[in-house]
N, C-alpha and C. Protein backbone atom coordinates (compact mmCIF):
# COMPACT_ATOMS: atom_id res chain seq x y z
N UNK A 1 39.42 84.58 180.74
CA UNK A 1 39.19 85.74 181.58
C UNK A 1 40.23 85.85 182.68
N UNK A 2 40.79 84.66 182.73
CA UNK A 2 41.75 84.85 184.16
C UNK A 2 43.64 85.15 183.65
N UNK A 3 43.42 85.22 182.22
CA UNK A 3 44.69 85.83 181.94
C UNK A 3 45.22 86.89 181.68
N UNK A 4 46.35 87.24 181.77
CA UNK A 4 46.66 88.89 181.48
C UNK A 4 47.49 88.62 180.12
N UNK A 5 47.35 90.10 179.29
CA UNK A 5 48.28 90.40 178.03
C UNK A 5 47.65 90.51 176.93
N UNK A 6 47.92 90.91 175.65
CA UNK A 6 47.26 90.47 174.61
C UNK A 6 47.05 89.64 174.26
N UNK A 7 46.25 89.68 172.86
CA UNK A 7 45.92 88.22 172.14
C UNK A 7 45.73 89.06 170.87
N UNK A 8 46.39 87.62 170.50
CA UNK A 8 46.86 88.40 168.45
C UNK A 8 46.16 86.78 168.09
N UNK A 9 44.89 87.35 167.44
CA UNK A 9 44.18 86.19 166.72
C UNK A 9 45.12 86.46 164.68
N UNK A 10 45.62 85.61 164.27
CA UNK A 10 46.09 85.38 162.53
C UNK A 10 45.27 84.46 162.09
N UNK A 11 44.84 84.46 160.88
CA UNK A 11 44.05 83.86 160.22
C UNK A 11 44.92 83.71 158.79
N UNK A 12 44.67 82.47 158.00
CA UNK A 12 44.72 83.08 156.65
C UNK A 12 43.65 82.84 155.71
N UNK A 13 42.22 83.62 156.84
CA UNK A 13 40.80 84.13 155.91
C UNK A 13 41.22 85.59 156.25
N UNK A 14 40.32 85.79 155.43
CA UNK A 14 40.00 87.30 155.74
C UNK A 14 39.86 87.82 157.53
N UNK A 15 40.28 89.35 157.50
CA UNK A 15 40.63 89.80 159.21
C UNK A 15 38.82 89.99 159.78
N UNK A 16 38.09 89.77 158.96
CA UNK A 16 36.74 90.33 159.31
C UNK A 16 36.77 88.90 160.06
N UNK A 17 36.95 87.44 159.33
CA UNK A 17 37.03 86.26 160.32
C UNK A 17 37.06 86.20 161.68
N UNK A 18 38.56 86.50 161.78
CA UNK A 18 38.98 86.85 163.26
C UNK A 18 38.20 87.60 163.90
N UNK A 19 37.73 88.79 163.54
CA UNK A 19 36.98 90.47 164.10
C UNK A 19 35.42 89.91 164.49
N UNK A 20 35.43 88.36 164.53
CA UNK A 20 34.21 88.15 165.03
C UNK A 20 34.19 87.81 166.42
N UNK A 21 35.31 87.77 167.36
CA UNK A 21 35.72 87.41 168.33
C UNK A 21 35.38 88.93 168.88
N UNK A 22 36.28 89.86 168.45
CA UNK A 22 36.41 91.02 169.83
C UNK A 22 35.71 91.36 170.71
N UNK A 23 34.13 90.84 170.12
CA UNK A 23 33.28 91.06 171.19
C UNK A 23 33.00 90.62 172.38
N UNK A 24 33.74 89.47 172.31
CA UNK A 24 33.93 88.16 173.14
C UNK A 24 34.89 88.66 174.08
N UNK A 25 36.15 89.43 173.67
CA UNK A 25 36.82 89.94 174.27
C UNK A 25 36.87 90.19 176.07
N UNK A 26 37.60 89.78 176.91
CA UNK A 26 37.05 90.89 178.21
C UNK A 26 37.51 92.33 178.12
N UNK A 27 36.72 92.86 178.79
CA UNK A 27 37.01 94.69 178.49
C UNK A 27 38.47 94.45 178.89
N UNK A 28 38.71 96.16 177.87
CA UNK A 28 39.98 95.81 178.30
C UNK A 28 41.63 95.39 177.88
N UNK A 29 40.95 94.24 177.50
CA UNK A 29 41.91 93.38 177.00
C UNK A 29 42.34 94.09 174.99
N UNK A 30 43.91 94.26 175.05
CA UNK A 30 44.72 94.02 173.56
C UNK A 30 43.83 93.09 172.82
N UNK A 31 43.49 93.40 171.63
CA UNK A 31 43.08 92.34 170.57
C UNK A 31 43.50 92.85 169.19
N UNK A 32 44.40 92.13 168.68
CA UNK A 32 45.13 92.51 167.49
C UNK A 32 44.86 91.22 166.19
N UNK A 33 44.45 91.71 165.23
CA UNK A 33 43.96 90.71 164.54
C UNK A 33 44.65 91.02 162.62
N UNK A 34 45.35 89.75 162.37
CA UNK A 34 46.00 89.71 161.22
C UNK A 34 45.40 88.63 160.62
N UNK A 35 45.19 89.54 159.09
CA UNK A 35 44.61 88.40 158.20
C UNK A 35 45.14 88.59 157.00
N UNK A 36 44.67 87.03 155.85
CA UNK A 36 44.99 87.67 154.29
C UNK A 36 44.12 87.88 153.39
N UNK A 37 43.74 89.29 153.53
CA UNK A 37 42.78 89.67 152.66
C UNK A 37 42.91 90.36 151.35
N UNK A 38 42.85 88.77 150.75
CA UNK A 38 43.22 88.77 149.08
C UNK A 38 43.48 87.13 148.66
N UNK A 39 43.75 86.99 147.57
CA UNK A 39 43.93 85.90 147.10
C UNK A 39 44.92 86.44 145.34
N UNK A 40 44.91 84.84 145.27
CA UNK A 40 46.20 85.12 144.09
C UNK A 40 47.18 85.71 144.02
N UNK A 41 47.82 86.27 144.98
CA UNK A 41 48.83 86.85 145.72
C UNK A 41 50.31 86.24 145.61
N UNK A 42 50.16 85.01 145.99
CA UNK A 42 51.16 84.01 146.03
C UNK A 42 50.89 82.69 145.38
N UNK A 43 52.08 82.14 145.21
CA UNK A 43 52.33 80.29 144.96
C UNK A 43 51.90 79.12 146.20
N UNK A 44 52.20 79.52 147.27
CA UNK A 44 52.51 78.99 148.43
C UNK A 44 51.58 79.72 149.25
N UNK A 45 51.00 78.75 150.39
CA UNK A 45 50.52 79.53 151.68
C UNK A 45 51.62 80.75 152.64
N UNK A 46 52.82 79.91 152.65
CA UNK A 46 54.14 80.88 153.26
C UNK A 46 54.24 81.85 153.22
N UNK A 47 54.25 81.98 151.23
CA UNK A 47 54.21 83.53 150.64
C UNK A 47 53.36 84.20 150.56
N UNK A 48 51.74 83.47 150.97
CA UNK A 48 50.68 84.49 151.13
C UNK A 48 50.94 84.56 152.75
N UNK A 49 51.19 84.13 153.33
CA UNK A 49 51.64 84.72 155.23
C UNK A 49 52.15 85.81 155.09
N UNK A 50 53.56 85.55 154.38
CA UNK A 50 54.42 86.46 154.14
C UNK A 50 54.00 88.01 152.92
N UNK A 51 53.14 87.75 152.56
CA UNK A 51 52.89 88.92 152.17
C UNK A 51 51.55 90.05 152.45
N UNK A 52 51.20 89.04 153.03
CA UNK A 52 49.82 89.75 153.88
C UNK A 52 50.42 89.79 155.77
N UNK A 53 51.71 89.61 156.12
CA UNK A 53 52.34 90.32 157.06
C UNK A 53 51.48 89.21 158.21
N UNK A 54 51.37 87.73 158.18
CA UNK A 54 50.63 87.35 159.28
C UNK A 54 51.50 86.05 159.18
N UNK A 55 52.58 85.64 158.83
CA UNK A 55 53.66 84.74 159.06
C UNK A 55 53.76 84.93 160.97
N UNK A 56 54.86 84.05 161.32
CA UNK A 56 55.23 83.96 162.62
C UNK A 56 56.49 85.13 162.94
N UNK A 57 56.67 85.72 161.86
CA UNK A 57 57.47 87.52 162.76
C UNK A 57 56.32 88.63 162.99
N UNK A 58 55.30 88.40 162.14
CA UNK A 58 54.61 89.44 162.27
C UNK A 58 54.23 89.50 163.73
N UNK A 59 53.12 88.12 164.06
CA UNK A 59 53.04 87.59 164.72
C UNK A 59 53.44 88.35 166.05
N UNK A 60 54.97 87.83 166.03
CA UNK A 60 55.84 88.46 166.76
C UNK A 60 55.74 89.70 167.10
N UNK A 61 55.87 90.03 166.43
CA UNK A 61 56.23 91.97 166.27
C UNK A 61 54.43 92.20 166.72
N UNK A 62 53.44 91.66 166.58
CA UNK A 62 52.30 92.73 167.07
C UNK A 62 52.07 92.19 168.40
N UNK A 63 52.69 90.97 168.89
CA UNK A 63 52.53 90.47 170.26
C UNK A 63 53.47 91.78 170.94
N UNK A 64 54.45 92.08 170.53
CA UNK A 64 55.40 93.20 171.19
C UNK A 64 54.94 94.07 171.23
N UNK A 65 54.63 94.78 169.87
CA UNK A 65 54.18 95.91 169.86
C UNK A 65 52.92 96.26 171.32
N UNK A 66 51.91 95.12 171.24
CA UNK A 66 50.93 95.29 172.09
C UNK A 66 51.59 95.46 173.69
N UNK A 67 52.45 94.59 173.86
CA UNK A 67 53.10 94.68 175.10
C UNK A 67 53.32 95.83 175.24
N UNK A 68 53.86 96.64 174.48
CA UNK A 68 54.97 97.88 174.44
C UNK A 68 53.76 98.97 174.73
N UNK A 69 52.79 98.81 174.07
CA UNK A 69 51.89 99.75 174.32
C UNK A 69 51.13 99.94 175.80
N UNK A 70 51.01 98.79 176.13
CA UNK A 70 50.56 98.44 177.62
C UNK A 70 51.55 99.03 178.50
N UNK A 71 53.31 98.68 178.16
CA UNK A 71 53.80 99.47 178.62
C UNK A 71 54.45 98.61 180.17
N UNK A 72 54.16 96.98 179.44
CA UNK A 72 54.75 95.71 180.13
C UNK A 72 56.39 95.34 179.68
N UNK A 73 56.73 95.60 178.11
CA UNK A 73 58.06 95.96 177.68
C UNK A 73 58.59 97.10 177.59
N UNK A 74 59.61 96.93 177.45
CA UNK A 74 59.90 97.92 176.72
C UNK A 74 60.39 97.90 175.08
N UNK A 75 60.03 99.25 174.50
CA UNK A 75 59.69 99.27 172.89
C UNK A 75 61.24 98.88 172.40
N UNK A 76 62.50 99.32 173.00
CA UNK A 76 63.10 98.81 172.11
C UNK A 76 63.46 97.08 172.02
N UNK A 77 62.76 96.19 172.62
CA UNK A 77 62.69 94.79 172.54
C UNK A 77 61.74 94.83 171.10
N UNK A 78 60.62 95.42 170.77
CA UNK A 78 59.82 95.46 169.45
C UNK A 78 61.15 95.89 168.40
N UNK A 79 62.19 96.64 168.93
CA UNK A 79 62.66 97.33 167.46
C UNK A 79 64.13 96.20 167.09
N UNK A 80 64.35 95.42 167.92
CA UNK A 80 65.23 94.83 168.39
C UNK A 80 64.64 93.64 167.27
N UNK A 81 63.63 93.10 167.52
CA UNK A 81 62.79 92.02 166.78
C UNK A 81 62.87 92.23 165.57
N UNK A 82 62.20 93.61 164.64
CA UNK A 82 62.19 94.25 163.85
C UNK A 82 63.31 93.68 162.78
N UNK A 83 64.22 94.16 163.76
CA UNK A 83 66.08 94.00 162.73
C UNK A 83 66.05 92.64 162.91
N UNK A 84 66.20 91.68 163.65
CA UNK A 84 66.35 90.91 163.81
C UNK A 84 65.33 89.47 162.38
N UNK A 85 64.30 89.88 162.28
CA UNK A 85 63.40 89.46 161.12
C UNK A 85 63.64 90.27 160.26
N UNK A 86 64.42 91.28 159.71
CA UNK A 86 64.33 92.06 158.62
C UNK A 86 62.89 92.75 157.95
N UNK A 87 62.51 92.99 159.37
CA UNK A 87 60.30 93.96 158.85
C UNK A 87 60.85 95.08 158.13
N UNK A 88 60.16 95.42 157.10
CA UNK A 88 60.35 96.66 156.21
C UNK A 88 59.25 97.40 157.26
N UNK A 89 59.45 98.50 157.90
CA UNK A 89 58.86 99.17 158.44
C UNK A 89 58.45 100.18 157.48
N UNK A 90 58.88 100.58 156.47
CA UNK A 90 58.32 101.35 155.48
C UNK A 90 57.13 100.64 154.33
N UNK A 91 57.39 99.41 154.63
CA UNK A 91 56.41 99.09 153.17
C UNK A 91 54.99 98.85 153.24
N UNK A 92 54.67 99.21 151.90
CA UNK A 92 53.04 99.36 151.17
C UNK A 92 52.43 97.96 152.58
N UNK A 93 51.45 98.73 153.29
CA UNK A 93 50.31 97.80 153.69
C UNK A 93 49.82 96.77 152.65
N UNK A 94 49.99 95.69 152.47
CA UNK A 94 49.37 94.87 151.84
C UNK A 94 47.89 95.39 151.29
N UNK A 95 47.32 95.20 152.15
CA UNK A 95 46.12 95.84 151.22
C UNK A 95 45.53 96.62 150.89
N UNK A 96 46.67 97.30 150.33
CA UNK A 96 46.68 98.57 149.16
C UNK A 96 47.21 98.57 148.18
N UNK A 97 48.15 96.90 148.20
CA UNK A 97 49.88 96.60 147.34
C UNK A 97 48.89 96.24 146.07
């Protein structure tokens, strides 16, 4: 309660996992929650991170994004990140792929 900023809960259960927290939440407060909801997806845990978008850029990128929205960064530090990890900003949401 005595901190400021978001909080990006990742899981690799399902996002309903995480979504048991928000209530817990203090008002108020960013809560951004990435999960992998699916299985058989991948070989590797990595490549299920990496394809359900909850690896350590995503990560990244929704800790920014949240900043950016608050309006504590500025957005082009999110787009900066972006290039920098190579995010397909165009591609299929995972869980729809």
């Amino acid at each position: 309660a005595d901190s400021e900023g978001p909080v990006i809960a990742a899981t690799d259960y399902m996002r309903t996992y995480a979504e048991q927290i928000r209530a817990f939440m203090p008002h108020g407060r960013s809560y951004k929650v990435l999960g992998t909801d699916g299985f058989g997806r991948s070989d590797s845990r990595a490549k299920l991170r990496e394809f359900f978008e909850v690896n350590r850029y995503f990560v990244t990128i929704a800790a920014l994004k949240s900043l950016a929205d608050a309006g504590s960064i500025d957005v082009s530090l999110m787009a900066q990140a972006i290039e920098k990890y190579g995010i397909q900003t165009e591609a299929t949401n995972p869980l729809y792929a």
